[in-house]
N, C-alpha and C. Protein backbone atom coordinates (compact mmCIF):
# COMPACT_ATOMS: atom_id res chain seq x y z
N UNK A 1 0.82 -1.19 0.00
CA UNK A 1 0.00 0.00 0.00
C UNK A 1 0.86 1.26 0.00
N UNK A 2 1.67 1.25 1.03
CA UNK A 2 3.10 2.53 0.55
C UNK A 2 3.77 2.60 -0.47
N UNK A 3 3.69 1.87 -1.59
CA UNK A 3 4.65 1.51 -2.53
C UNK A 3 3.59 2.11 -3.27
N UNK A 4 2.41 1.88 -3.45
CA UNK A 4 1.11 2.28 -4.19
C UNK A 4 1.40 3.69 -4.24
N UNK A 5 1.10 4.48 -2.80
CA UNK A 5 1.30 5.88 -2.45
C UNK A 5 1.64 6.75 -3.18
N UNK A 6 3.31 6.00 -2.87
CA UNK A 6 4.73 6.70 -2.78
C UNK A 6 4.67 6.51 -4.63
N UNK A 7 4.27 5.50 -5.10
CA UNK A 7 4.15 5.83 -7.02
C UNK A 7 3.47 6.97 -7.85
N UNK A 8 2.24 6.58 -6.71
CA UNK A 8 0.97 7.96 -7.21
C UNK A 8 1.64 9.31 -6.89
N UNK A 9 2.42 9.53 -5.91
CA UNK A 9 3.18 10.56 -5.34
C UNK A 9 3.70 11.31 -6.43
N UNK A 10 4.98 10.40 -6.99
CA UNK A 10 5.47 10.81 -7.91
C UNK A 10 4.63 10.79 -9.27
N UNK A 11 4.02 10.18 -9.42
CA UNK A 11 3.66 10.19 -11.09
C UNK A 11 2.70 11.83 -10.93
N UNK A 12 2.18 12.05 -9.77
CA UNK A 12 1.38 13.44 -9.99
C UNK A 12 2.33 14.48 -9.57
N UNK A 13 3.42 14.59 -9.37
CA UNK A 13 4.61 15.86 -9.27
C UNK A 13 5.20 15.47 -10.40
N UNK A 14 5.42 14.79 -11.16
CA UNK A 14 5.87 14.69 -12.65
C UNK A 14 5.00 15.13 -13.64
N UNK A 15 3.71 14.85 -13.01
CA UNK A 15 2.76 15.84 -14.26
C UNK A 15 2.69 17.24 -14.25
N UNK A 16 2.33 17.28 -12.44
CA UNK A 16 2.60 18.69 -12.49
C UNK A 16 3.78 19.83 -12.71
N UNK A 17 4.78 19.10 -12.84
CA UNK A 17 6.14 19.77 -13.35
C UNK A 17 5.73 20.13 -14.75
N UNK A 18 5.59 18.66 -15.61
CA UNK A 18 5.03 18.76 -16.82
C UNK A 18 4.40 19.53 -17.23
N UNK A 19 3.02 19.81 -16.64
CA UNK A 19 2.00 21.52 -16.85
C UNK A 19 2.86 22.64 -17.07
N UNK A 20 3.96 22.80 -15.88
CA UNK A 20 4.73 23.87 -15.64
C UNK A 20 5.11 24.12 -16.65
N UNK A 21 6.09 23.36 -17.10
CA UNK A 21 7.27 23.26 -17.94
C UNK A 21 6.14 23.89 -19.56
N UNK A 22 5.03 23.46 -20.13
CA UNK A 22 4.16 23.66 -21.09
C UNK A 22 3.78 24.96 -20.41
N UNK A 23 4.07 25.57 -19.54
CA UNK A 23 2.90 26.83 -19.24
C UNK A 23 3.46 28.12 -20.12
N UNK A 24 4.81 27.73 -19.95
CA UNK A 24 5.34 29.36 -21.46
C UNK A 24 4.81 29.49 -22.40
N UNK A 25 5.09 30.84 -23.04
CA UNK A 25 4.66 31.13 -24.35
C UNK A 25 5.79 30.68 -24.62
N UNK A 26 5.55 30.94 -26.32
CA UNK A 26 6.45 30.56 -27.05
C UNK A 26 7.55 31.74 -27.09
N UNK A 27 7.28 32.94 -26.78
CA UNK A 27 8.52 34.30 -26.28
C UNK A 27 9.32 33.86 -25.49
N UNK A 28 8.84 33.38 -24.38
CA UNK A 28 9.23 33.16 -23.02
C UNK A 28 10.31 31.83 -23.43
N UNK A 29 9.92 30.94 -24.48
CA UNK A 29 10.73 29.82 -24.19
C UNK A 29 12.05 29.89 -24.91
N UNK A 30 11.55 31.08 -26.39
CA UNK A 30 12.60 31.69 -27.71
C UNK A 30 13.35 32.81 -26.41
N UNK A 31 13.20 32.64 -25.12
CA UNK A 31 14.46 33.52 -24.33
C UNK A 31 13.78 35.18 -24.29
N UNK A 32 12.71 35.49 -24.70
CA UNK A 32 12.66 37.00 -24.73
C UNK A 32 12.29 37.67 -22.87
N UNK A 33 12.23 39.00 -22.76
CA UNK A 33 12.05 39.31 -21.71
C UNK A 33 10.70 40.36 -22.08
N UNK A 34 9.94 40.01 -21.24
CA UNK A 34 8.05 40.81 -21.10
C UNK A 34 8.93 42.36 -20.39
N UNK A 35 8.39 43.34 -21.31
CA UNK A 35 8.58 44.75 -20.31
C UNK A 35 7.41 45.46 -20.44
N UNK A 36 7.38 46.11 -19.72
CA UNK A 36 6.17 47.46 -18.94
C UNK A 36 6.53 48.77 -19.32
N UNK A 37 6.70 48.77 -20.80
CA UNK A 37 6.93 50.46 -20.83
C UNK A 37 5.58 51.01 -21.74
N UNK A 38 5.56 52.24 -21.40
CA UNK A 38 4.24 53.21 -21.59
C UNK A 38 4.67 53.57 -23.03
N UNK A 39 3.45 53.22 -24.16
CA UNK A 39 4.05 53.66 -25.70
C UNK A 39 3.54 54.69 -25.94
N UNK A 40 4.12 55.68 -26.61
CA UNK A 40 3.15 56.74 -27.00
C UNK A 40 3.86 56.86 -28.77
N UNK A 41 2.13 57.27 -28.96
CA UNK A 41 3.26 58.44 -30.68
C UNK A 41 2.26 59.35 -30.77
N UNK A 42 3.55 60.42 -31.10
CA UNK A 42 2.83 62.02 -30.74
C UNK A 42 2.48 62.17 -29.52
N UNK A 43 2.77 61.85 -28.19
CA UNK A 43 2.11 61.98 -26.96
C UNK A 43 1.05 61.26 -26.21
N UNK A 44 0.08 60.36 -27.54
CA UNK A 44 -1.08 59.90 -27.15
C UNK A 44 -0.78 58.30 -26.75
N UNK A 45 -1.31 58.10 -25.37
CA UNK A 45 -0.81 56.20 -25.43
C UNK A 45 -1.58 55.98 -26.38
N UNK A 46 -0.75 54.52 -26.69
CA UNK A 46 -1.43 53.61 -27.29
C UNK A 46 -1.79 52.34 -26.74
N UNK A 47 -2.65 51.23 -27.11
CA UNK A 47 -3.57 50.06 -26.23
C UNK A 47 -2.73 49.30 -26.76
N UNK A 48 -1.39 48.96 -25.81
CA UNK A 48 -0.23 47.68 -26.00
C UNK A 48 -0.99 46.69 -25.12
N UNK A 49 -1.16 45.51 -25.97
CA UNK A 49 -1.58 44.51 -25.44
C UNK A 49 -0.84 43.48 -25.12
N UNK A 50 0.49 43.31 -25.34
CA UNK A 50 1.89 42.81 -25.08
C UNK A 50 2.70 43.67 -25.92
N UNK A 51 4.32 43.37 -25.12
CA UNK A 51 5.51 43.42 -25.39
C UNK A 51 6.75 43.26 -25.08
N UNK A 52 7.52 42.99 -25.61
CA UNK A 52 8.47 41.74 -25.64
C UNK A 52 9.61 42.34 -26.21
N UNK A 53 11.04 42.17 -25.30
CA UNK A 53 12.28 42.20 -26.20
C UNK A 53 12.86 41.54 -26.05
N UNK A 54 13.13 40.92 -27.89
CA UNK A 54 13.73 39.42 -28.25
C UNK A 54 14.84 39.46 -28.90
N UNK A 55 15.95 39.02 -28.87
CA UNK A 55 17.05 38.75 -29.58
C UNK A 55 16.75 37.73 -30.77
N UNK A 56 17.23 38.81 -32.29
CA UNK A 56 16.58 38.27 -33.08
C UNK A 56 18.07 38.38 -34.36
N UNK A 57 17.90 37.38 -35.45
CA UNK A 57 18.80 37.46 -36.33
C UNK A 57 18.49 38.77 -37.43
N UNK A 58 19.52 39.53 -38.37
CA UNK A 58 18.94 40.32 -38.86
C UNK A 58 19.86 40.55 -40.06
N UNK A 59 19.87 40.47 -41.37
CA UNK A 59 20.32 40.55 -42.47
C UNK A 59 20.14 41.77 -43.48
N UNK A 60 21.08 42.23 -44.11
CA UNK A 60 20.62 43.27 -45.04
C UNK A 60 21.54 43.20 -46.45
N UNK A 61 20.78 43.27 -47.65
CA UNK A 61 22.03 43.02 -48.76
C UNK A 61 21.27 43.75 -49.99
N UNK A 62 21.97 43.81 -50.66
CA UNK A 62 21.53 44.95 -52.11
C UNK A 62 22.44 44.46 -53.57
N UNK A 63 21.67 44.34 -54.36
CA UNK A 63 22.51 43.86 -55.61
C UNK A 63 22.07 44.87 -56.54
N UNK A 64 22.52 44.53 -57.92
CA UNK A 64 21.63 45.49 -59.14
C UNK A 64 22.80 45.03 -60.32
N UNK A 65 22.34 45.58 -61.53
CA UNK A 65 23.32 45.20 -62.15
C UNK A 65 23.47 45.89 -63.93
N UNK A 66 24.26 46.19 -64.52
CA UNK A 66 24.03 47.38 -66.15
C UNK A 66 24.72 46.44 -66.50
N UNK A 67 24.97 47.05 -67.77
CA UNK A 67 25.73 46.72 -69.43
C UNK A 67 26.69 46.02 -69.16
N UNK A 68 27.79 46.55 -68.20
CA UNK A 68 29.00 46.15 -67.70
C UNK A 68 29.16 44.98 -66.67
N UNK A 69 28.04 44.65 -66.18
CA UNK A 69 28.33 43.83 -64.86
C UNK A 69 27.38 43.61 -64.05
N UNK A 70 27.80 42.75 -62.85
CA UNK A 70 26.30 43.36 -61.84
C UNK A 70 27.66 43.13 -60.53
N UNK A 71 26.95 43.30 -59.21
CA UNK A 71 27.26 43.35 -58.13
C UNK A 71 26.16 43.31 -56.94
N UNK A 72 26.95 42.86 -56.10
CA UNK A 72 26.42 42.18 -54.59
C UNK A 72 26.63 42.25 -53.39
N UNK A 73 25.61 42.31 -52.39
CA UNK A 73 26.62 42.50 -51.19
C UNK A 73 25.72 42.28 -50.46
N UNK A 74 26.21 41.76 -48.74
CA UNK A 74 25.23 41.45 -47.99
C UNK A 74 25.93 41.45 -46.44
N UNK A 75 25.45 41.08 -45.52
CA UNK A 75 25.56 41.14 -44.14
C UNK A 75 24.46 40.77 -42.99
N UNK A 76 24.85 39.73 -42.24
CA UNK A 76 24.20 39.80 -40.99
C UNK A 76 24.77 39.85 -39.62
N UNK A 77 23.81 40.00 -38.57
CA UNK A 77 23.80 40.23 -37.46
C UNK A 77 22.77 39.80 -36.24
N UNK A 78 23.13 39.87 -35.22
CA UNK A 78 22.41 39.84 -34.15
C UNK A 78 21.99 41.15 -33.45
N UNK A 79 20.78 41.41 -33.41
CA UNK A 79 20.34 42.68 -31.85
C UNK A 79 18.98 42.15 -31.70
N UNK A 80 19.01 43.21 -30.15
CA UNK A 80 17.25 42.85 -29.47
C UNK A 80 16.64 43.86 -30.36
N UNK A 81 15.13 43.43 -29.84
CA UNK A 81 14.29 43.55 -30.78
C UNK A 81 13.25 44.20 -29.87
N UNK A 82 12.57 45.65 -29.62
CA UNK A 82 11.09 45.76 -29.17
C UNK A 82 9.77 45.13 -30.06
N UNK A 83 9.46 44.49 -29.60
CA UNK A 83 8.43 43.75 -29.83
C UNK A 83 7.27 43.95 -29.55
N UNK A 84 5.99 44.93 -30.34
CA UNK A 84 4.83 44.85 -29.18
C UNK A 84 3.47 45.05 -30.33
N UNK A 85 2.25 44.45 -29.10
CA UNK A 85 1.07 44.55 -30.31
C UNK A 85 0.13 45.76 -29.92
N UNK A 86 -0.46 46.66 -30.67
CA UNK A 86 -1.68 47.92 -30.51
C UNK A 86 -2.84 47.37 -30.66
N UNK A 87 -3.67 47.59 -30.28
CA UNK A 87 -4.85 47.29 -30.52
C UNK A 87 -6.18 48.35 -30.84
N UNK A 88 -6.21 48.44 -32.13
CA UNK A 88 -6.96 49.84 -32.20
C UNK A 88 -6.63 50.77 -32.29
N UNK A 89 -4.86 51.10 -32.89
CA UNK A 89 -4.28 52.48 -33.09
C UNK A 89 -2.95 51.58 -33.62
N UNK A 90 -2.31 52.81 -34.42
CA UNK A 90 -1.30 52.54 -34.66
C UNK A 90 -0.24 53.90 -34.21
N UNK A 91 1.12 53.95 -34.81
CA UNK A 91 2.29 54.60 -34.65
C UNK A 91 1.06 55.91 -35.95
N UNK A 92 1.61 57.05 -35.37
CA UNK A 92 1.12 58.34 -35.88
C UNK A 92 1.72 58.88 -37.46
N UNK A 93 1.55 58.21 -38.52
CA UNK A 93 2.14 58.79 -39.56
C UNK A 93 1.36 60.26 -40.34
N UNK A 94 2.59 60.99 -40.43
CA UNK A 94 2.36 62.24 -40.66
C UNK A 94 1.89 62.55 -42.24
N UNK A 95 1.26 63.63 -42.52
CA UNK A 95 0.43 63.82 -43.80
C UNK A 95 1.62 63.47 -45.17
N UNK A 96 1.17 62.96 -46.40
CA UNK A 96 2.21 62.62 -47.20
C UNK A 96 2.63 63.64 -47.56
N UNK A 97 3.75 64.37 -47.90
CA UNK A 97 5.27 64.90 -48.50
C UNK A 97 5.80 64.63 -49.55
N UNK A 98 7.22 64.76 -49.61
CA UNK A 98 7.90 65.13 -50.47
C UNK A 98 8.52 63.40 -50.81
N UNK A 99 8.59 62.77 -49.45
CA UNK A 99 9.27 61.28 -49.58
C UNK A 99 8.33 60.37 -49.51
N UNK A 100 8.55 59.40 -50.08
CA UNK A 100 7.86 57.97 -50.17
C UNK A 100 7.53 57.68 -48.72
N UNK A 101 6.43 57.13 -48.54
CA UNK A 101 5.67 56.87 -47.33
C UNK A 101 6.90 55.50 -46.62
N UNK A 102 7.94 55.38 -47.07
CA UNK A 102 8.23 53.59 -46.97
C UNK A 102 9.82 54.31 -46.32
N UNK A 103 10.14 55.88 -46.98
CA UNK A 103 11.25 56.24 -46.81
C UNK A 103 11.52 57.41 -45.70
N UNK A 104 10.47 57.06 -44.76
CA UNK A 104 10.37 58.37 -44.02
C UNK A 104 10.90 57.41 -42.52
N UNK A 105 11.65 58.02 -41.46
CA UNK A 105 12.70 57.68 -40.57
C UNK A 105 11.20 57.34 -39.27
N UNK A 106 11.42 56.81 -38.64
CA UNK A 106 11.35 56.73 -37.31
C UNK A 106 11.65 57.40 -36.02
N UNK A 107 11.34 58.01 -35.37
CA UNK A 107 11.64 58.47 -34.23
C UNK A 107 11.07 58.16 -33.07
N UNK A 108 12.41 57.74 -32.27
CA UNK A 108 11.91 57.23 -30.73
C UNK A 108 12.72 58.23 -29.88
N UNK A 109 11.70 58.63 -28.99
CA UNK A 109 12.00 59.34 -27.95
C UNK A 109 11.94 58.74 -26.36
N UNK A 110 12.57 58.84 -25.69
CA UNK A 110 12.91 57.86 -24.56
C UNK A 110 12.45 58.71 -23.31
N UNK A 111 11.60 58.71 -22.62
CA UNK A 111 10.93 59.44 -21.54
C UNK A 111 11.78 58.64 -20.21
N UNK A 112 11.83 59.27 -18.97
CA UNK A 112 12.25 58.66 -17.69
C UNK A 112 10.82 58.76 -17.35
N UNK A 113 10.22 58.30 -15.78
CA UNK A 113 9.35 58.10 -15.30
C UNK A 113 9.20 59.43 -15.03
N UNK A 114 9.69 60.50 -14.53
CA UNK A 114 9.24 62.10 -14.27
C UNK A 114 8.93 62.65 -15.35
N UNK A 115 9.04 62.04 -16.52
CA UNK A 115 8.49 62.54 -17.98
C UNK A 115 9.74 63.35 -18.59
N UNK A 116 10.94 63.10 -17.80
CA UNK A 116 12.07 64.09 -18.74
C UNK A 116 12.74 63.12 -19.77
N UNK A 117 12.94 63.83 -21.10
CA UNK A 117 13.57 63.47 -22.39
C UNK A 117 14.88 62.60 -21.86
N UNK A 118 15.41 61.46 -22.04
CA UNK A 118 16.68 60.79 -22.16
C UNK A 118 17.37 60.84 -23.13
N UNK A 119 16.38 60.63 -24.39
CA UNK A 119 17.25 60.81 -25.49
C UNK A 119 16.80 59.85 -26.48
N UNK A 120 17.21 60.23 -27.83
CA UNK A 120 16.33 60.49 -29.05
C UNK A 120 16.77 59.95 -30.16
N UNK A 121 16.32 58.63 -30.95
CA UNK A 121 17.17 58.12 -31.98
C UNK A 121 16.36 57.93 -33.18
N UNK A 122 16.57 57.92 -34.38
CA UNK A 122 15.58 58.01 -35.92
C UNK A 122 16.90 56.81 -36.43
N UNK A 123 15.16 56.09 -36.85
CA UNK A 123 15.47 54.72 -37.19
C UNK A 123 15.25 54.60 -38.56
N UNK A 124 16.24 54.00 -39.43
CA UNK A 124 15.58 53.63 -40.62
C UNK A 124 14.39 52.94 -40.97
N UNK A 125 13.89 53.20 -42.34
CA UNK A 125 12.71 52.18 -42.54
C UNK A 125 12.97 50.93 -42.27
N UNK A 126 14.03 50.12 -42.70
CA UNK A 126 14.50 48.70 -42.93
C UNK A 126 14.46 48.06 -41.00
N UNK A 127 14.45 49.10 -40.07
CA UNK A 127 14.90 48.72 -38.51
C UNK A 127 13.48 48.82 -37.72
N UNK A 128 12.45 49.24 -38.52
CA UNK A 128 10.95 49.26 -37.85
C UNK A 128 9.93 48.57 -38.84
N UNK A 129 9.59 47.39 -38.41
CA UNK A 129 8.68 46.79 -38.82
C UNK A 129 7.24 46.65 -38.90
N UNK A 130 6.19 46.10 -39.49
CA UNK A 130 5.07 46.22 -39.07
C UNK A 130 4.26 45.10 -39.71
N UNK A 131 3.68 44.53 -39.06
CA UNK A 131 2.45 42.93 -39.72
C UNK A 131 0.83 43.44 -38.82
N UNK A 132 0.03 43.64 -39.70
CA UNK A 132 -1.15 44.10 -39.41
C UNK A 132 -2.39 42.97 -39.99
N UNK A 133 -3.22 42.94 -39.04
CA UNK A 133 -4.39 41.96 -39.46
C UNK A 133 -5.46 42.40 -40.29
N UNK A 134 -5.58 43.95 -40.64
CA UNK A 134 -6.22 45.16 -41.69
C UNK A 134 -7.80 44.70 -41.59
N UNK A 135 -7.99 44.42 -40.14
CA UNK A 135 -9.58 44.69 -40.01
C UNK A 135 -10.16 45.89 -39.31
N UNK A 136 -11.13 46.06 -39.48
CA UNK A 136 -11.77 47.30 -39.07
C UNK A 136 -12.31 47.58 -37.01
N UNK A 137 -13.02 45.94 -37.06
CA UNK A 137 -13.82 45.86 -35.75
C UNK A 137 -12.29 45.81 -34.64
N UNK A 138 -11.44 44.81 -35.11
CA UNK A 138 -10.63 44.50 -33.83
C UNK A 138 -9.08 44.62 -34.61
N UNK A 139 -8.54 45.89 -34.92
CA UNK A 139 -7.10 46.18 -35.68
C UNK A 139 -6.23 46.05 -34.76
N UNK A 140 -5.11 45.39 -35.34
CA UNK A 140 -3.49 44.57 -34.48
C UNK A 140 -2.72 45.06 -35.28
N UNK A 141 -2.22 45.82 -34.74
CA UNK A 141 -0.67 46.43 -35.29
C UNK A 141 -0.07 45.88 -34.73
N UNK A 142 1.43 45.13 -35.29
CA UNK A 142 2.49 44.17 -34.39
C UNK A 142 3.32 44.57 -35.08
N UNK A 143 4.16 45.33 -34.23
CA UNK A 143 5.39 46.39 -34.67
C UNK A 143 6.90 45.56 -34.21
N UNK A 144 7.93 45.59 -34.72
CA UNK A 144 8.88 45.19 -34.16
C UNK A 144 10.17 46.65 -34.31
N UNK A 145 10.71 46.52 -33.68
CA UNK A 145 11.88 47.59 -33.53
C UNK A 145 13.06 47.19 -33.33
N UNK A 146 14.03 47.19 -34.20
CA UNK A 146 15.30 47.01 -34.06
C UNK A 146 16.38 48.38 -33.05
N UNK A 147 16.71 47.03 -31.74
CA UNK A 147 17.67 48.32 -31.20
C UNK A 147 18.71 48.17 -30.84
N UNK A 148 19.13 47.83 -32.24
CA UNK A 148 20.78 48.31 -32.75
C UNK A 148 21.07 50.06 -32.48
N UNK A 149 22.55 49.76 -31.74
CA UNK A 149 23.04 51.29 -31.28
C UNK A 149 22.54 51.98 -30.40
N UNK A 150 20.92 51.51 -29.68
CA UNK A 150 20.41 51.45 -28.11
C UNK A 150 21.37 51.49 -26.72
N UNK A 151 21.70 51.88 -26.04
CA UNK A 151 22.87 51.87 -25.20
C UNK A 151 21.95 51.18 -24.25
N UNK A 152 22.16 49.88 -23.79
CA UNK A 152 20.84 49.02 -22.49
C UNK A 152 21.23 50.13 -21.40
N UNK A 153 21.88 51.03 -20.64
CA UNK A 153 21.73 51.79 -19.87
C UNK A 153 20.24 52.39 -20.01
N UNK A 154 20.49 53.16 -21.33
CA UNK A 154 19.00 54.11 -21.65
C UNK A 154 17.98 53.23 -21.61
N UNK A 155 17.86 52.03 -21.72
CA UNK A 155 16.32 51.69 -21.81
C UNK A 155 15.97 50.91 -20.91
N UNK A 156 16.87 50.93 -19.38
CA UNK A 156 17.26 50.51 -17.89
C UNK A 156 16.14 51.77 -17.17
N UNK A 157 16.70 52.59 -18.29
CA UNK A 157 15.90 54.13 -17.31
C UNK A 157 14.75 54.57 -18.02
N UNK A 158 13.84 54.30 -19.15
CA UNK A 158 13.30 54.53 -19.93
C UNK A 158 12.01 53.94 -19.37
N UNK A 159 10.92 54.69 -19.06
CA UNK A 159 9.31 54.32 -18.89
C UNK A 159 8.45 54.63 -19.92
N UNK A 160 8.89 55.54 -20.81
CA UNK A 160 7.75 55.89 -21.53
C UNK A 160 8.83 55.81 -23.14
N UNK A 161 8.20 55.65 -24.00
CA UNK A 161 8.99 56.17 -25.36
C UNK A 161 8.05 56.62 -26.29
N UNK A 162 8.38 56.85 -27.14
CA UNK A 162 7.34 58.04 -27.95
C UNK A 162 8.20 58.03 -29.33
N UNK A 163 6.70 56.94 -30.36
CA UNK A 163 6.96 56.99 -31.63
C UNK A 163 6.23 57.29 -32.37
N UNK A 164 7.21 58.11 -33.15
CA UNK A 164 6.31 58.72 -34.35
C UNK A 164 7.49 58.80 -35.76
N UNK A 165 6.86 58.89 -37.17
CA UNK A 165 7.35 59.18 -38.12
C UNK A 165 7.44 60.59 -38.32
N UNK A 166 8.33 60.87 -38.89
CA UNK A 166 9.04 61.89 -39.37
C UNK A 166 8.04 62.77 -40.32
């Protein structure tokens, strides 16, 4: 009858480890870290329904080629990644101009918790991403941000950031 017990014992702390072990997301298990920062663009929050910074692979290369020849070139890398989804708003793009809607910079502004400026970086198009579900009733903007050249000090001290296009 102890032998009975002492089996059932273990076989139900092995499951329940088991649950555990299945209880991550799939962020959590790809290594990312969940943060709590306040998004804004132009000043106004936005409805972040997660976000996540993930260490992610990242490649960039350009070819072309005339009469004479062609040519090639390429490169990758590693940096973290802000990761986060809106729900019902997006990043604030400004009325169209002079540049292609695809070629206009990024700007993140880095707030401390007393609301003072830290400091201020414009991102290329190629380093801010975006995958949208383009419905009307329930819209998901899922933005990713490359932060290459980020100093992790600044975003140690950073509560609020504030993006907007150029």
């Amino acid at each position: 009858m102890k032998n009975l017990a002492t089996i059932s014992t273990i076989i139900a702390l092995q499951l329940l480890s088991v649950s555990f072990l299945h209880a991550q997301n799939l962020s959590e298990k790809l290594g990312a870290v969940q943060t709590n920062l306040i998004i804004t663009s132009h000043g106004m929050e936005l409805e972040v329904t997660n976000q996540i910074i993930a260490k992610r692979a990242e490649r960039f290369y350009d070819w072309g080629g005339h009469n004479d020849g062609a040519y090639g070139y390429g490169y990758g890398y590693e940096s973290f990644h802000l990761e986060f989804t809106v729900k019902n708003g997006e990043i604030d793009l400004p009325q169209p101009g002079g540049l292609l809607k695809g070629e206009k910079r990024t700007i993140l502004d880095f707030y401390d918790a007393e609301d003072n400026l830290l400091g201020s970086i414009a991102k290329a198009p190629r380093e801010v991403r975006l995958v949208s579900n383009n419905t009307l009733e329930n819209k998901l903007m899922h933005y990713t941000i490359d932060l290459i050249n980020i100093p992790l000090p600044l975003l140690d001290a950073t509560n609020r950031i504030d993006i907007y296009r150029e």
